[in-house]
C-alpha atoms as a PDB file:
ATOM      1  CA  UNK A   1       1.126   9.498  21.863  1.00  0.00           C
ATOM      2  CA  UNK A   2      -1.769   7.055  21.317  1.00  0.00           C
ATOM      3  CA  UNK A   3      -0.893   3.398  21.125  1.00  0.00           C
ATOM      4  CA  UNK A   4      -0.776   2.931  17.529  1.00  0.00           C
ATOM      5  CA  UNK A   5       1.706   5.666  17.206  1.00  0.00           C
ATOM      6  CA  UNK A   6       3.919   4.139  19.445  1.00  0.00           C
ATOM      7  CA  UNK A   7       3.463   1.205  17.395  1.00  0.00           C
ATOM      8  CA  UNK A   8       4.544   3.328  14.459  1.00  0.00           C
ATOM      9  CA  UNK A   9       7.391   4.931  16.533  1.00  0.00           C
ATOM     10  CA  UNK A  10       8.911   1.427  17.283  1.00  0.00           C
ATOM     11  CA  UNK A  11       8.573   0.053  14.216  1.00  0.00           C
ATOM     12  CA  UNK A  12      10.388   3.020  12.889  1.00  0.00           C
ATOM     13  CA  UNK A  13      13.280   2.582  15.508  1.00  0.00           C
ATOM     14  CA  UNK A  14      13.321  -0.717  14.627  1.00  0.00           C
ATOM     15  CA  UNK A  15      13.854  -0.390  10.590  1.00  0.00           C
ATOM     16  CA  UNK A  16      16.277   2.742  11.178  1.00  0.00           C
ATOM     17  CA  UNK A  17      18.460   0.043  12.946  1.00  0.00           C
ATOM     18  CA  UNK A  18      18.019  -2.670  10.422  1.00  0.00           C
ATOM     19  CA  UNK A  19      19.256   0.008   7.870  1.00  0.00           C
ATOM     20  CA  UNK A  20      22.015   1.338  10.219  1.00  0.00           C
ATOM     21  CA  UNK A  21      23.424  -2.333  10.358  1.00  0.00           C
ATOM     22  CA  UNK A  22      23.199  -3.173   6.397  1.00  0.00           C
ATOM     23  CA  UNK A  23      26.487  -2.274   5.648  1.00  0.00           C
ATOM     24  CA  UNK A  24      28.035  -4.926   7.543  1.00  0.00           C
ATOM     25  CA  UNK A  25      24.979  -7.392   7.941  1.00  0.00           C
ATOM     26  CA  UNK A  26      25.011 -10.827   6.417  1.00  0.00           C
ATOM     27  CA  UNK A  27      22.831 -11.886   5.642  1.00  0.00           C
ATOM     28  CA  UNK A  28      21.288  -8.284   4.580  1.00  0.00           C
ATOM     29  CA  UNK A  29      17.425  -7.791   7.040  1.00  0.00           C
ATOM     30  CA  UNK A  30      14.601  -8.199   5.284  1.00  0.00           C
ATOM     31  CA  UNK A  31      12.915  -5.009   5.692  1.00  0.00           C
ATOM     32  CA  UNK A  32       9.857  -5.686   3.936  1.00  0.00           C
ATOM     33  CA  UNK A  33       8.110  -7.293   6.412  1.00  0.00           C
ATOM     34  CA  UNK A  34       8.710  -3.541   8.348  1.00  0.00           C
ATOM     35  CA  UNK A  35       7.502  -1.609   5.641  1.00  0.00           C
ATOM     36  CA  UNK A  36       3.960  -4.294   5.385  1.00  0.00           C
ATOM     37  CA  UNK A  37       3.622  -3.378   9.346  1.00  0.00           C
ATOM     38  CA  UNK A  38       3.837   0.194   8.686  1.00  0.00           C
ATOM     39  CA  UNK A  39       1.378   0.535   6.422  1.00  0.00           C
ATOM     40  CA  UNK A  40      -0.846  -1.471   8.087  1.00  0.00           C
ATOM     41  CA  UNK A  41      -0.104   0.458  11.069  1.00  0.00           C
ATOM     42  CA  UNK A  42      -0.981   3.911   9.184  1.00  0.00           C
ATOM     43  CA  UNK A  43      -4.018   2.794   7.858  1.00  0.00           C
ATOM     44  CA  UNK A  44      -4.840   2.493  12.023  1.00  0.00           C
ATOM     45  CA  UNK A  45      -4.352   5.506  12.742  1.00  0.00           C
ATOM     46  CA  UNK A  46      -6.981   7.729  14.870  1.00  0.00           C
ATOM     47  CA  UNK A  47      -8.464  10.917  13.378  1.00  0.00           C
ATOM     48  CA  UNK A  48      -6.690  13.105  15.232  1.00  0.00           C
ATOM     49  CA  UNK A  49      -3.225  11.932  14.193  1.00  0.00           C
ATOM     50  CA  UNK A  50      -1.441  14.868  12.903  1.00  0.00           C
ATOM     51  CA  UNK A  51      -1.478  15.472   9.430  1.00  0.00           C
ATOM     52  CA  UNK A  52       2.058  15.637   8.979  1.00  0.00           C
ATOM     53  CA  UNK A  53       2.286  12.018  10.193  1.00  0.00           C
ATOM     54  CA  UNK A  54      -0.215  10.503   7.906  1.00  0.00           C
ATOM     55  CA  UNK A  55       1.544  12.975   5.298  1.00  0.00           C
ATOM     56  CA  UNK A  56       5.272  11.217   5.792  1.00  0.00           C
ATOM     57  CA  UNK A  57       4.201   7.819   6.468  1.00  0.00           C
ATOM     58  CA  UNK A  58       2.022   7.664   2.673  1.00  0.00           C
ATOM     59  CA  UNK A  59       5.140   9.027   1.120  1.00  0.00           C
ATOM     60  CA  UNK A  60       7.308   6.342   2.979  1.00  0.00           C
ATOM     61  CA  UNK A  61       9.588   9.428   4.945  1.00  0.00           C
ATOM     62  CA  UNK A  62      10.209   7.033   7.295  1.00  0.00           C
ATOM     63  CA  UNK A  63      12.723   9.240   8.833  1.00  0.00           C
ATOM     64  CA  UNK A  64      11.041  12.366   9.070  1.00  0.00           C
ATOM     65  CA  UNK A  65       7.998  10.197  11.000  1.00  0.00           C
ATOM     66  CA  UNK A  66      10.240   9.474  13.425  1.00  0.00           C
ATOM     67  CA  UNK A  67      11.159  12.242  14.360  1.00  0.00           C
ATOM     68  CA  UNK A  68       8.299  13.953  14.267  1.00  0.00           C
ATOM     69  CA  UNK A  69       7.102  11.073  16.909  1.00  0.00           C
ATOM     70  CA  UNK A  70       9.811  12.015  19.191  1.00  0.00           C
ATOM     71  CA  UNK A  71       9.102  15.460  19.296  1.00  0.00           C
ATOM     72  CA  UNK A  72       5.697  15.045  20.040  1.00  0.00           C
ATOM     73  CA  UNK A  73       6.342  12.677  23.019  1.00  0.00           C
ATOM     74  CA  UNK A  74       8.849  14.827  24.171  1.00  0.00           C
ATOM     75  CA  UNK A  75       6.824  17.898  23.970  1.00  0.00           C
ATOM     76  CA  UNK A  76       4.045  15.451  25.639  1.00  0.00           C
ATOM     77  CA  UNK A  77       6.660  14.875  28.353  1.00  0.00           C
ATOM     78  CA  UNK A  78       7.289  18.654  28.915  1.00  0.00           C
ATOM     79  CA  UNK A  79       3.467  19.726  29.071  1.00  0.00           C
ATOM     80  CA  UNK A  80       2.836  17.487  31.812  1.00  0.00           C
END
């Protein structure tokens, strides 16, 4: 995982905790400032990010980014 992706990766933790802890929050988070570093984070990104990465991060799947990120660093774990 190259540094900017675990930028992305915490920054993605980070907002699917915010969201997790709406419901009984209150104030509600302000998520926007989140959503601002992610995009500026994306538009970081190296050329050999994986497509599907770029792919869910333009079509705000913040979610499935995640979890792609944690396969990949576990899978990085395993190979070594």
């Amino acid at each position: 995982m190259t540094a900017i992706e675990k930028q992305v990766w915490e920054t993605l933790v980070e907002l699917d905790g915010l969201v997790k802890s709406m419901a009984t929050a209150s104030p509600k988070p302000n998520l926007i400032p989140l959503f601002s570093r992610l995009d500026e984070l994306a538009g970081q990104l190296p050329p050999g990010t994986p497509p599907e990465l770029r792919h869910y991060l333009q079509r705000k799947s913040y979610e499935k980014a995640r979890v792609l990120l944690e396969e990949l660093a576990a899978e990085g774990i395993q190979a070594k």
